[in-house]
PDB file of N, CA and C in Angstrom:
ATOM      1  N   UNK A   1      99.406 105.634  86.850  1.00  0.00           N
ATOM      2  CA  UNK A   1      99.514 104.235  86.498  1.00  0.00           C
ATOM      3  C   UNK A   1      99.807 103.432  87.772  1.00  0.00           C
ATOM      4  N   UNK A   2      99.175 102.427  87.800  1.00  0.00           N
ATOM      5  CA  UNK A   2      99.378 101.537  89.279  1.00  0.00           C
ATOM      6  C   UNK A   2     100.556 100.485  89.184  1.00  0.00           C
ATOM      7  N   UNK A   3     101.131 100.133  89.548  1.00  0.00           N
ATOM      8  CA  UNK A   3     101.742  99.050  89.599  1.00  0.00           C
ATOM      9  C   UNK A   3     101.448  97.994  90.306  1.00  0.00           C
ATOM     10  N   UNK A   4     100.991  96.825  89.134  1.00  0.00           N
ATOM     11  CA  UNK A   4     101.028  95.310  90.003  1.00  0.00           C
ATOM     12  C   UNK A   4     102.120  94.416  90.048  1.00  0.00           C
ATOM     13  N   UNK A   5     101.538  93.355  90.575  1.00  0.00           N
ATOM     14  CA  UNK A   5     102.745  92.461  90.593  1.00  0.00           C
ATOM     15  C   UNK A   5     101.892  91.093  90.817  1.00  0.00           C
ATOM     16  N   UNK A   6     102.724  90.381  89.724  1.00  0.00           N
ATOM     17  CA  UNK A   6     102.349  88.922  89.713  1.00  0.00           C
ATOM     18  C   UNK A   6     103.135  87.575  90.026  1.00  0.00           C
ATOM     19  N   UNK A   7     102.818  87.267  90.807  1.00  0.00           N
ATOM     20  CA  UNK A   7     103.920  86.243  91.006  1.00  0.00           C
ATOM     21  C   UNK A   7     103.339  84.821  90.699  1.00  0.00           C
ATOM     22  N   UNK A   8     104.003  84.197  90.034  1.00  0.00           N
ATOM     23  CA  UNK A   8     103.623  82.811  90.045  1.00  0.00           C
ATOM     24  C   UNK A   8     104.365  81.928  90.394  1.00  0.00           C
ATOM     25  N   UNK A   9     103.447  80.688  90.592  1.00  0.00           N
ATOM     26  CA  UNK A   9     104.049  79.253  91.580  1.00  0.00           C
ATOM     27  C   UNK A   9     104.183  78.322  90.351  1.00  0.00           C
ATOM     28  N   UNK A  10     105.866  78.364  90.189  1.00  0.00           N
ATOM     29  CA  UNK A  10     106.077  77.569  88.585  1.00  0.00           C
ATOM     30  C   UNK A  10     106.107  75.614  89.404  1.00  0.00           C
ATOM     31  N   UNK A  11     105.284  75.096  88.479  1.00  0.00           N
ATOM     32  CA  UNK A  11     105.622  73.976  88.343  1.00  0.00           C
ATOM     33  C   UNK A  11     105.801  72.684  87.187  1.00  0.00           C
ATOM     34  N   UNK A  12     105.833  71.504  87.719  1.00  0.00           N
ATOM     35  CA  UNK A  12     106.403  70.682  86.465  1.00  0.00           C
ATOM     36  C   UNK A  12     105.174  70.901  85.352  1.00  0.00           C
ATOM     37  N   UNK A  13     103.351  70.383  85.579  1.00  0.00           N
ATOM     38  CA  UNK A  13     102.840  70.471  84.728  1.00  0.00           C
ATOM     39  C   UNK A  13     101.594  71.960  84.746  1.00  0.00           C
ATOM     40  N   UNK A  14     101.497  72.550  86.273  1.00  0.00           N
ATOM     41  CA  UNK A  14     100.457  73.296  86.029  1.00  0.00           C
ATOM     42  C   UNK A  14     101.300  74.742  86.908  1.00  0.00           C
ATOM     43  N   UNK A  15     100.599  75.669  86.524  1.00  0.00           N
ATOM     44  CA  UNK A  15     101.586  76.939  87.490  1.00  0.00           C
ATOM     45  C   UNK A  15     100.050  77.661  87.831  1.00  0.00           C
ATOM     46  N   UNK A  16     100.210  78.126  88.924  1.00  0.00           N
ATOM     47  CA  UNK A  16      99.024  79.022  89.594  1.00  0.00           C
ATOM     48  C   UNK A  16      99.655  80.601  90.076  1.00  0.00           C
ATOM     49  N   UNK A  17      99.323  81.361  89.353  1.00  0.00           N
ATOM     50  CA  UNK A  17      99.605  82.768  89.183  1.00  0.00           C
ATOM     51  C   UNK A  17      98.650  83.824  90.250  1.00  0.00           C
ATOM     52  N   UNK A  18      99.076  84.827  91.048  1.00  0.00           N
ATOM     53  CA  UNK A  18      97.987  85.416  91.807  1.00  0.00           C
ATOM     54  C   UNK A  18      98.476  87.366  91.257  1.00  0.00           C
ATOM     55  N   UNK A  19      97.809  88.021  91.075  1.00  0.00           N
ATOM     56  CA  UNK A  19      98.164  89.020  91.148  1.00  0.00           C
ATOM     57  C   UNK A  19      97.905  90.631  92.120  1.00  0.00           C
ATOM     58  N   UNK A  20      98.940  91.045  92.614  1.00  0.00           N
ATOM     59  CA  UNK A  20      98.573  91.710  93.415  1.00  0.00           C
ATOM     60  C   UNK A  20      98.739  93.547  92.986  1.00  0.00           C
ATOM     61  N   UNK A  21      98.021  94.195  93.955  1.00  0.00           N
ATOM     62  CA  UNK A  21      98.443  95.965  93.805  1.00  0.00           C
ATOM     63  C   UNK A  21      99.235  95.787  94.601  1.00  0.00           C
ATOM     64  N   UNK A  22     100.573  96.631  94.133  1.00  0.00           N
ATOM     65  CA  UNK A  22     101.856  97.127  94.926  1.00  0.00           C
ATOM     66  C   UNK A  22     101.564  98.559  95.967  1.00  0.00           C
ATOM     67  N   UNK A  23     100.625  98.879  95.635  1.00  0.00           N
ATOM     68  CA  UNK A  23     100.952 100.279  96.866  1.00  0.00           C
ATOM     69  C   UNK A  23      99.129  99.595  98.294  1.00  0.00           C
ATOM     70  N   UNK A  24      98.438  98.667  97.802  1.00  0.00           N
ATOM     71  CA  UNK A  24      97.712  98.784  98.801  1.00  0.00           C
ATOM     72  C   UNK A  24      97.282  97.443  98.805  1.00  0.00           C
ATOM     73  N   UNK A  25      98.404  96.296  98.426  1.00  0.00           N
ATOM     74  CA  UNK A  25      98.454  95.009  99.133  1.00  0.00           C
ATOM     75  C   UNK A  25      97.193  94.406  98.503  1.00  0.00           C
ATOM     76  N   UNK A  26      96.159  94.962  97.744  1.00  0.00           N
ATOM     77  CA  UNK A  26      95.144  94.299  97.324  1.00  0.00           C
ATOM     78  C   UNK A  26      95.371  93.071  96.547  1.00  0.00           C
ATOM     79  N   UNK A  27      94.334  92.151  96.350  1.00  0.00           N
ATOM     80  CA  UNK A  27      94.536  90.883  95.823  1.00  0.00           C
ATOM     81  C   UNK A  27      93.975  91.149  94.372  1.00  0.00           C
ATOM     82  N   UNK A  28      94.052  90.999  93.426  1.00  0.00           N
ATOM     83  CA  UNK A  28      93.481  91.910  91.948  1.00  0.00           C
ATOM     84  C   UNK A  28      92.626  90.367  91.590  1.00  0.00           C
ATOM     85  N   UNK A  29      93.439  89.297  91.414  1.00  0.00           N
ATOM     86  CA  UNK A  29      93.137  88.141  90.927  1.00  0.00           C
ATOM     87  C   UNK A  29      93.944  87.001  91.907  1.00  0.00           C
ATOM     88  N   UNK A  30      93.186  86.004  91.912  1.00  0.00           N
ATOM     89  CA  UNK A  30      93.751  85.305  92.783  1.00  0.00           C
ATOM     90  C   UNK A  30      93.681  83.494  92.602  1.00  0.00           C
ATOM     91  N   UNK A  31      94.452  83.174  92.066  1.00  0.00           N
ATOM     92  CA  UNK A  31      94.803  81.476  92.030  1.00  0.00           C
ATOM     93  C   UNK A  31      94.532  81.471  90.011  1.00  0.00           C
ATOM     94  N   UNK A  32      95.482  81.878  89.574  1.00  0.00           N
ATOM     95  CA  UNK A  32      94.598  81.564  88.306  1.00  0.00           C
ATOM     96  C   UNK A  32      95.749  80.334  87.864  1.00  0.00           C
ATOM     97  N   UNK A  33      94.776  79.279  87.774  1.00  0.00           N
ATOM     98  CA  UNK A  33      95.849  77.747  87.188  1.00  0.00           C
ATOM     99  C   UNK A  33      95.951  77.910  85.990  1.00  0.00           C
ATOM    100  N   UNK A  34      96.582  77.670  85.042  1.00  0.00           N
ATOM    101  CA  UNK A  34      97.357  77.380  84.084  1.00  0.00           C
ATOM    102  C   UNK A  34      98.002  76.302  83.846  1.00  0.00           C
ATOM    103  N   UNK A  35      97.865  75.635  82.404  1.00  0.00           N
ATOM    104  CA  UNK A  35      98.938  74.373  82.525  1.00  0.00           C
ATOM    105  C   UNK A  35     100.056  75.018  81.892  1.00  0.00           C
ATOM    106  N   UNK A  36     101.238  74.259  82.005  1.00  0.00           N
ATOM    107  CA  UNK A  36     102.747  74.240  81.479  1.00  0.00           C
ATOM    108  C   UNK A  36     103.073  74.067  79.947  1.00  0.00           C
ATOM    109  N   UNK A  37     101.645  75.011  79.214  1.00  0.00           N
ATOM    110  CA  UNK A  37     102.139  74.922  77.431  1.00  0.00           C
ATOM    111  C   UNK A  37     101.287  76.055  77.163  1.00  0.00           C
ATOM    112  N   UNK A  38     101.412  76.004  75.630  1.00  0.00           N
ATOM    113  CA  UNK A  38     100.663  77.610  75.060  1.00  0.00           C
ATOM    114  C   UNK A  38      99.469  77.771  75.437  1.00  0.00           C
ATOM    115  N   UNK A  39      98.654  76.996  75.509  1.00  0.00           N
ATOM    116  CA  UNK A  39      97.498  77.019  75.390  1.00  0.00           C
ATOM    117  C   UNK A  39      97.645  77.586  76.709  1.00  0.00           C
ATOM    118  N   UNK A  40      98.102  77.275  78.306  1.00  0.00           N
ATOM    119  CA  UNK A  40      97.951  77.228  79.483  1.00  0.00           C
ATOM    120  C   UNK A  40      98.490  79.181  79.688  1.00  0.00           C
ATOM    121  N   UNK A  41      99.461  79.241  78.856  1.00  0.00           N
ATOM    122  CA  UNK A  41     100.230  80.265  78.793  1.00  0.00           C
ATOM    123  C   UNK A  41      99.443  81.909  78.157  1.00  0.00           C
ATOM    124  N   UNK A  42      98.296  81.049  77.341  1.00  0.00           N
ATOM    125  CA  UNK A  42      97.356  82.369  76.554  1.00  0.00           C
ATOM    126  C   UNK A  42      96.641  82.627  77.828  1.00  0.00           C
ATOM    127  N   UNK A  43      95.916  81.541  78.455  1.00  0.00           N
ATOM    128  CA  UNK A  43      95.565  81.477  79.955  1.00  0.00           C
ATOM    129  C   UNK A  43      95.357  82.621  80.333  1.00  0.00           C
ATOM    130  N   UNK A  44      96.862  83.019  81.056  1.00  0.00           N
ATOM    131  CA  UNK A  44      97.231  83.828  81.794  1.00  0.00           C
ATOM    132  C   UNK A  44      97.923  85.310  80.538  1.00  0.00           C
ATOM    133  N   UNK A  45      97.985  84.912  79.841  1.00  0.00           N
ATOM    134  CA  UNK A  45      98.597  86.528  78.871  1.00  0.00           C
ATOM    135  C   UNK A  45      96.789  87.411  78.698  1.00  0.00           C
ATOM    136  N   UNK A  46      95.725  86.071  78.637  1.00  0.00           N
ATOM    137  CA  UNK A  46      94.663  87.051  78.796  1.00  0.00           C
ATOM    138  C   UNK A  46      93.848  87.414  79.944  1.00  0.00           C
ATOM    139  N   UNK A  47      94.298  87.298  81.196  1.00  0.00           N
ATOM    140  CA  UNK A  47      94.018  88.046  82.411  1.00  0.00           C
ATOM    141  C   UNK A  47      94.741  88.890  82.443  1.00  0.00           C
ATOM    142  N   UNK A  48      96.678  88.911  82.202  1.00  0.00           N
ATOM    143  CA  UNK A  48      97.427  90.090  82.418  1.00  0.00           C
ATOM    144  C   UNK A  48      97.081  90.911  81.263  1.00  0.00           C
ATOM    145  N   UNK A  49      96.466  90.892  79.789  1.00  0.00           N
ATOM    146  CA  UNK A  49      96.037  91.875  79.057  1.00  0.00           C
ATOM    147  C   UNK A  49      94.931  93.045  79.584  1.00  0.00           C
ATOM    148  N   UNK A  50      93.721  92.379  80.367  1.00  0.00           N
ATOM    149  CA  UNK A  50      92.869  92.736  80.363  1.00  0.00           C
ATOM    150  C   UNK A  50      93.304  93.665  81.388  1.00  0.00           C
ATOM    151  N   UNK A  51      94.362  93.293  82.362  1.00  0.00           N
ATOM    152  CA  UNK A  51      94.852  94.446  83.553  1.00  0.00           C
ATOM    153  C   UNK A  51      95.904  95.563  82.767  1.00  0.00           C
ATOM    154  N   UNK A  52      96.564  94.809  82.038  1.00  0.00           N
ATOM    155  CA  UNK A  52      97.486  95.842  81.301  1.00  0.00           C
ATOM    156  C   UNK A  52      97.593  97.362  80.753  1.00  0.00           C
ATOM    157  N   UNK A  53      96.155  97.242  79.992  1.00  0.00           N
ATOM    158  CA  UNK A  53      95.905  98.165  79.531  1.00  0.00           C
ATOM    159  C   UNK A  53      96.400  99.768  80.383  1.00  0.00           C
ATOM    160  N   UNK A  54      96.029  99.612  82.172  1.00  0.00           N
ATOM    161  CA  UNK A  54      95.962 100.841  82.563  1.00  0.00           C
ATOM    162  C   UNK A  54      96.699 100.476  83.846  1.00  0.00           C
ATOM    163  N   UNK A  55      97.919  99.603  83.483  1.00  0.00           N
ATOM    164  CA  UNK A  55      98.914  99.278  85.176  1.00  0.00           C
ATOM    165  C   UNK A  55      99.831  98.734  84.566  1.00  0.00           C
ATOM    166  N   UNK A  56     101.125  98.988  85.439  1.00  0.00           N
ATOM    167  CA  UNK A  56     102.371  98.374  84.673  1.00  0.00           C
ATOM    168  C   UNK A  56     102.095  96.894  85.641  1.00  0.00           C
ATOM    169  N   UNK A  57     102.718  96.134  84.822  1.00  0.00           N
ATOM    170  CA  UNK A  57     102.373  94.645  85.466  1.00  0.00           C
ATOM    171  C   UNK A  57     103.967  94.018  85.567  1.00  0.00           C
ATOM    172  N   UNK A  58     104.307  93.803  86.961  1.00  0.00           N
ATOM    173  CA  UNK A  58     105.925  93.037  87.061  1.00  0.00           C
ATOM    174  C   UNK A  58     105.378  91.704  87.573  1.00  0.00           C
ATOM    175  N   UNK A  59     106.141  90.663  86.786  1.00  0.00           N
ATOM    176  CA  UNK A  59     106.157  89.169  87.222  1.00  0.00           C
ATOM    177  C   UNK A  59     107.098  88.921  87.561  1.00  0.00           C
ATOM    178  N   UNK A  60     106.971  87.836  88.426  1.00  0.00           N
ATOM    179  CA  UNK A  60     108.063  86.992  89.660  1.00  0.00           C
ATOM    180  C   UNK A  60     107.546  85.925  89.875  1.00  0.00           C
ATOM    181  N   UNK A  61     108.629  85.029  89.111  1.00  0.00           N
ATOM    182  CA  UNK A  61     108.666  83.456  89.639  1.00  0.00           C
ATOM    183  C   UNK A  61     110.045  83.080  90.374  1.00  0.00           C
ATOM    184  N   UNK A  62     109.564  81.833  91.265  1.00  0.00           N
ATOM    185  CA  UNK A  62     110.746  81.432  91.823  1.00  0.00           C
ATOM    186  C   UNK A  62     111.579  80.746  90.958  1.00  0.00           C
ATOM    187  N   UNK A  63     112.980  80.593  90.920  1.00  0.00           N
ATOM    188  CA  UNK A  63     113.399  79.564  89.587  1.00  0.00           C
ATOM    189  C   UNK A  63     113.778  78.209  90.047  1.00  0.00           C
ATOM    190  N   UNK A  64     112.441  77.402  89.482  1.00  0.00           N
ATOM    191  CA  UNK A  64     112.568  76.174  89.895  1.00  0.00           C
ATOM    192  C   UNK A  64     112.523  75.091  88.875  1.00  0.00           C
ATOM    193  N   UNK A  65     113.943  74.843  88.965  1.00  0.00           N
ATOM    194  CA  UNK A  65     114.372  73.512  88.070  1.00  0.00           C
ATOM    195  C   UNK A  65     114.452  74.638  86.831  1.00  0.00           C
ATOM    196  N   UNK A  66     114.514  73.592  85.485  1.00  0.00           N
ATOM    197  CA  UNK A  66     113.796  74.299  84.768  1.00  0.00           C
ATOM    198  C   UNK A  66     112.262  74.603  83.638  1.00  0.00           C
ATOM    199  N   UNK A  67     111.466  74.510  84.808  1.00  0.00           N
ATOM    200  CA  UNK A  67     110.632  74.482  84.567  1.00  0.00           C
ATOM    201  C   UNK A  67     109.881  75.876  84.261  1.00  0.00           C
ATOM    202  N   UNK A  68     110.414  77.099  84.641  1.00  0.00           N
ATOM    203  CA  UNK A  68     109.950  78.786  84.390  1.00  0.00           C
ATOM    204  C   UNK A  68     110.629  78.875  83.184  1.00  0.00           C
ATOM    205  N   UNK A  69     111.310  78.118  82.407  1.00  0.00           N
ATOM    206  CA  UNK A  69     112.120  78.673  81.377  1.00  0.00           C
ATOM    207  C   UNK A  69     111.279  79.188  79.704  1.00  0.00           C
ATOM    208  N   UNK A  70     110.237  78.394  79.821  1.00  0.00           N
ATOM    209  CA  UNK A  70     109.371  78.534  78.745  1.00  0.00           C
ATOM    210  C   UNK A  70     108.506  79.523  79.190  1.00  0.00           C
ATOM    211  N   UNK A  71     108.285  79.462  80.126  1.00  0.00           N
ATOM    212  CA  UNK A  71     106.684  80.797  80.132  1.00  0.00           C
ATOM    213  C   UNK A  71     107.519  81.591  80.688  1.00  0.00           C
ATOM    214  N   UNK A  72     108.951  82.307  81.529  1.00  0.00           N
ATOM    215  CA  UNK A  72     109.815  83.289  81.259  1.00  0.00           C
ATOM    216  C   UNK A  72     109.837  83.559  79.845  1.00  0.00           C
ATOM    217  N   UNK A  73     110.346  82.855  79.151  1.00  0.00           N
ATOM    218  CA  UNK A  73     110.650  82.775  77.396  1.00  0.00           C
ATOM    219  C   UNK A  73     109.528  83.775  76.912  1.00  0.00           C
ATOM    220  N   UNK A  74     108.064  82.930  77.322  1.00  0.00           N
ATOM    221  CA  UNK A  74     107.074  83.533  76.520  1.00  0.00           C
ATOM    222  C   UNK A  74     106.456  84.783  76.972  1.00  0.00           C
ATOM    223  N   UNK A  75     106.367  85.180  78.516  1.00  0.00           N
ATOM    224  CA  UNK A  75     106.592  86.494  78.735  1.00  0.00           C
ATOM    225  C   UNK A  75     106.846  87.477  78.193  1.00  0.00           C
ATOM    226  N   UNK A  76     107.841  87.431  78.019  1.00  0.00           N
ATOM    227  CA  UNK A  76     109.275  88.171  77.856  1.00  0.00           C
ATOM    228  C   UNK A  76     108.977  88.687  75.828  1.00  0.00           C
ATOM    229  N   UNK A  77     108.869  87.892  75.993  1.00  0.00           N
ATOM    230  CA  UNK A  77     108.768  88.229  74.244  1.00  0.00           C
ATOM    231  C   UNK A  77     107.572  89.153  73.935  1.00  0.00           C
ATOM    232  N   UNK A  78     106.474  88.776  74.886  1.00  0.00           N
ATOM    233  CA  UNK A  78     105.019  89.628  74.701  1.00  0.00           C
ATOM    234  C   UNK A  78     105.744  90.830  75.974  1.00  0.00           C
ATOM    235  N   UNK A  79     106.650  91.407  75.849  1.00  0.00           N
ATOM    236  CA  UNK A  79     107.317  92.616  76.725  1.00  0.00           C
ATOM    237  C   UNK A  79     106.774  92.734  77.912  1.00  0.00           C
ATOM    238  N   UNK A  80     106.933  91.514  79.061  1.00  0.00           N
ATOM    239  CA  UNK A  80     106.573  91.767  80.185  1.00  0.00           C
ATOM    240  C   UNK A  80     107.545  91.944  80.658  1.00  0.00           C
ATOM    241  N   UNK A  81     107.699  92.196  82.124  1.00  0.00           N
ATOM    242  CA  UNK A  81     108.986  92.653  82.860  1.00  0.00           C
ATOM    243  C   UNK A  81     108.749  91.890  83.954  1.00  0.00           C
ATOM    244  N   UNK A  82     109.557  90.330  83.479  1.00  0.00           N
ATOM    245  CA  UNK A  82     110.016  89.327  84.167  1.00  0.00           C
ATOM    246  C   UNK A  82     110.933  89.487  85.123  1.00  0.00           C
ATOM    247  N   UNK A  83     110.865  88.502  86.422  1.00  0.00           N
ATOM    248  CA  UNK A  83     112.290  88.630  87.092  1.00  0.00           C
ATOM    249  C   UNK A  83     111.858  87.001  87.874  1.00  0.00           C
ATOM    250  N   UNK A  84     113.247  86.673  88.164  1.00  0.00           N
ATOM    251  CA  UNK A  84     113.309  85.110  88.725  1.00  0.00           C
ATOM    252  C   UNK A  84     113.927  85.190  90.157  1.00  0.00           C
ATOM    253  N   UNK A  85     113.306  85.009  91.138  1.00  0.00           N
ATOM    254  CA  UNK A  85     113.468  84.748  92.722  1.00  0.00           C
ATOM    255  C   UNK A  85     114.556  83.972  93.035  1.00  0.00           C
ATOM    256  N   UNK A  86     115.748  83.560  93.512  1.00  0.00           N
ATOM    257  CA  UNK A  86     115.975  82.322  93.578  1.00  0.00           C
ATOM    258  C   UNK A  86     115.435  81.804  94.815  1.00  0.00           C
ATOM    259  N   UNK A  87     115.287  80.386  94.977  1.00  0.00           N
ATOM    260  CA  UNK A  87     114.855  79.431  96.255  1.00  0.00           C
ATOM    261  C   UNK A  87     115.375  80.337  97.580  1.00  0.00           C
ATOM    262  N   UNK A  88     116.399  80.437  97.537  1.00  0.00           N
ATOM    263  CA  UNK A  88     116.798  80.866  98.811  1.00  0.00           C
ATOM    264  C   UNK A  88     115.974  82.321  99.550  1.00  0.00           C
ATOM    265  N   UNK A  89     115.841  83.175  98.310  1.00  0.00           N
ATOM    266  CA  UNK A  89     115.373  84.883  98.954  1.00  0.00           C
ATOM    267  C   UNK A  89     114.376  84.595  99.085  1.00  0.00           C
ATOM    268  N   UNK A  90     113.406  83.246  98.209  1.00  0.00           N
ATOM    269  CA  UNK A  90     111.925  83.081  98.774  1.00  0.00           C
ATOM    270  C   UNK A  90     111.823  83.032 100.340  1.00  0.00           C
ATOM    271  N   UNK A  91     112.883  82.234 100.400  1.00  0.00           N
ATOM    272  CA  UNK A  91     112.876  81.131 101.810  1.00  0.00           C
ATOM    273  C   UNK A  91     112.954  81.680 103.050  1.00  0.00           C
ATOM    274  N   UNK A  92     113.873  83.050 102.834  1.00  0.00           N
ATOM    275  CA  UNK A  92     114.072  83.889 103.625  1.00  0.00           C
ATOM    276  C   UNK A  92     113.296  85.118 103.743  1.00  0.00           C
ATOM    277  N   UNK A  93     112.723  85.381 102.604  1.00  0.00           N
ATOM    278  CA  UNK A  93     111.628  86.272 102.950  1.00  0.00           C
ATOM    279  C   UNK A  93     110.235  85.474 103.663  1.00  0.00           C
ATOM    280  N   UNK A  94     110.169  84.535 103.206  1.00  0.00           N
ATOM    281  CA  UNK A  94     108.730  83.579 103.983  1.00  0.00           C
ATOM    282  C   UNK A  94     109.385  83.348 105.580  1.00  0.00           C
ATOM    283  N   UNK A  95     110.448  83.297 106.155  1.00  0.00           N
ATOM    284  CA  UNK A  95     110.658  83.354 107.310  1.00  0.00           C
ATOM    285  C   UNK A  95     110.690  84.304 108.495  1.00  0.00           C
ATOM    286  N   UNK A  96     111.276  85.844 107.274  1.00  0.00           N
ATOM    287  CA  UNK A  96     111.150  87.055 108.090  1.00  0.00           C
ATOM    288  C   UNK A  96     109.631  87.072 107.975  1.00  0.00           C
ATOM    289  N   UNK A  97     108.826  87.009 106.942  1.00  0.00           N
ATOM    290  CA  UNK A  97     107.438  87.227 107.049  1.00  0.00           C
ATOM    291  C   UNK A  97     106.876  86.522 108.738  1.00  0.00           C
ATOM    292  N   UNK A  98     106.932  85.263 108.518  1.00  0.00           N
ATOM    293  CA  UNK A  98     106.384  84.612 110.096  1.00  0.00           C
ATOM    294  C   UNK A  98     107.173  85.482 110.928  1.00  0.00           C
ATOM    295  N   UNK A  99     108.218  85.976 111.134  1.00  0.00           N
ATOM    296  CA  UNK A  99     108.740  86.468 111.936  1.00  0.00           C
ATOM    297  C   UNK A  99     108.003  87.695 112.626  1.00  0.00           C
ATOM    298  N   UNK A 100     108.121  88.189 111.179  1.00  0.00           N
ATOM    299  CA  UNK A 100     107.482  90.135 111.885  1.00  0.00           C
ATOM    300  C   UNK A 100     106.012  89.582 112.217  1.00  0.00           C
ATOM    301  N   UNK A 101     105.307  89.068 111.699  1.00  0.00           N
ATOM    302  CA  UNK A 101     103.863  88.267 111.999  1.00  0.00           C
ATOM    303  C   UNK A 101     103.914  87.730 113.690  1.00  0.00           C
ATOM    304  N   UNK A 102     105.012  86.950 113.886  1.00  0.00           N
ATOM    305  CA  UNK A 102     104.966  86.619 115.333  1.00  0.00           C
ATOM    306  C   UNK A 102     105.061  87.928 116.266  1.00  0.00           C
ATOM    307  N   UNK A 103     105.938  88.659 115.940  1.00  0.00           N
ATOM    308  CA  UNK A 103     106.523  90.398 116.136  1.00  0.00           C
ATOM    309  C   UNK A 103     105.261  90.697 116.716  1.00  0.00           C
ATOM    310  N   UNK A 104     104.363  91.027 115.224  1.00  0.00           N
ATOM    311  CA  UNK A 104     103.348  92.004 115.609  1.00  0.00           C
ATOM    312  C   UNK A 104     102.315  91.342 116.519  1.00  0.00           C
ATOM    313  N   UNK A 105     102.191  90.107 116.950  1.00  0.00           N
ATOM    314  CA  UNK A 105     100.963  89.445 117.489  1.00  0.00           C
ATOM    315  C   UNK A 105     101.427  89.464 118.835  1.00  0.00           C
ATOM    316  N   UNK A 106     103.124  89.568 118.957  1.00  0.00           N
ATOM    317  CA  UNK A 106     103.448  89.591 120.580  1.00  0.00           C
ATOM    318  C   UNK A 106     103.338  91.148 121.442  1.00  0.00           C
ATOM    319  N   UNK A 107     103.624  91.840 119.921  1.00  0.00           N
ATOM    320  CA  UNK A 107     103.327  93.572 120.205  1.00  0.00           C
ATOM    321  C   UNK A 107     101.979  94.060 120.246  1.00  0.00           C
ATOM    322  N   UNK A 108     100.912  93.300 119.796  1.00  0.00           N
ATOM    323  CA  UNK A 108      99.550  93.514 119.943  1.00  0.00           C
ATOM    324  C   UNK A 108      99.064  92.544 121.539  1.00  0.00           C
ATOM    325  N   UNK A 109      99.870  91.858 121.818  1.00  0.00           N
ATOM    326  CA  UNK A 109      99.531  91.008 123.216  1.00  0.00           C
ATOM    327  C   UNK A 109      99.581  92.304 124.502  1.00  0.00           C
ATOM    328  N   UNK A 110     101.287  92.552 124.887  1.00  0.00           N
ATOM    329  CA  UNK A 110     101.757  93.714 125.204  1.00  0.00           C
ATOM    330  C   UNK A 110     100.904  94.840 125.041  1.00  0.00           C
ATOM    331  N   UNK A 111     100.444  95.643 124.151  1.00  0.00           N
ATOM    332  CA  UNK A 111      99.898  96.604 124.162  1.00  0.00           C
ATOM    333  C   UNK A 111      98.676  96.769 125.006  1.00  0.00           C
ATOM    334  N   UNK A 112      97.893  95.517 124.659  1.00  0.00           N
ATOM    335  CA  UNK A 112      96.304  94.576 125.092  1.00  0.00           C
ATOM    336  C   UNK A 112      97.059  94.509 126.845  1.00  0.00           C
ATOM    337  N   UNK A 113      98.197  94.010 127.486  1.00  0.00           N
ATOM    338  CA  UNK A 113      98.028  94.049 128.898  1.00  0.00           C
ATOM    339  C   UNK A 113      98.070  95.262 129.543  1.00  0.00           C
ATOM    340  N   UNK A 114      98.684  95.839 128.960  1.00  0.00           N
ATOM    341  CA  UNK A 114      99.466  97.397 129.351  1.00  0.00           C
ATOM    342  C   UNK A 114      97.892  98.853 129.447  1.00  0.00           C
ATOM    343  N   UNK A 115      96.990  98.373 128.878  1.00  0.00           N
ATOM    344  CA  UNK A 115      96.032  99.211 128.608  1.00  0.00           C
ATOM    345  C   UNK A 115      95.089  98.744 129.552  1.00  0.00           C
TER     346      UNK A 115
END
């Protein structure tokens, strides 16, 4: 069984969901919009069905305002395995990210003079 992971970008009226493979970084689906009600919410329960079947699927939103509280809600009830980011670990993981990114581009410079 594979494990994905979905994270979505909660907002006031529309949320854009991307889903990824956990062991090889692949992009499975990518930008799926949704609006902020059921209808927007079947949306996305029928892309994560159609993956479901043969991958465990973990979602991650950031918790902003409260605006994740309803499609957490509705998740959750159709037995997904929700979890909520707060602002801050986003913030800090998007910083170490540029970081090791700067890392590796100064360690690929270095390597490139040295050879």
């Amino acid at each position: 069984m594979t494990k994905l992971f979905c994270g979505i970008d909660v907002a006031k009226y529309k949320h854009v969901a991307s889903i990824y493979n956990l062991s090889t970084g692949e992009i499975i689906l990518d930008s799926i919009h949704f609006d902020n009600n059921d209808q927007g919410f079947n949306t996305l329960l029928s892309s994560l069905s159609k993956l479901n079947k043969r991958n465990e699927i973990l979602i991650g939103f950031e918790s902003t305002s409260h605006y994740h509280q309803t499609l957490f809600n509705f998740l959750t009830s159709k037995k997904y395995k929700c979890y909520l980011i707060t602002p801050y670990k986003t913030s800090k993981f998007r910083s170490i990210s540029r970081l090791l990114t700067y890392m590796y581009k100064i360690s690929n410079y270095f390597i490139k003079i040295m050879t």
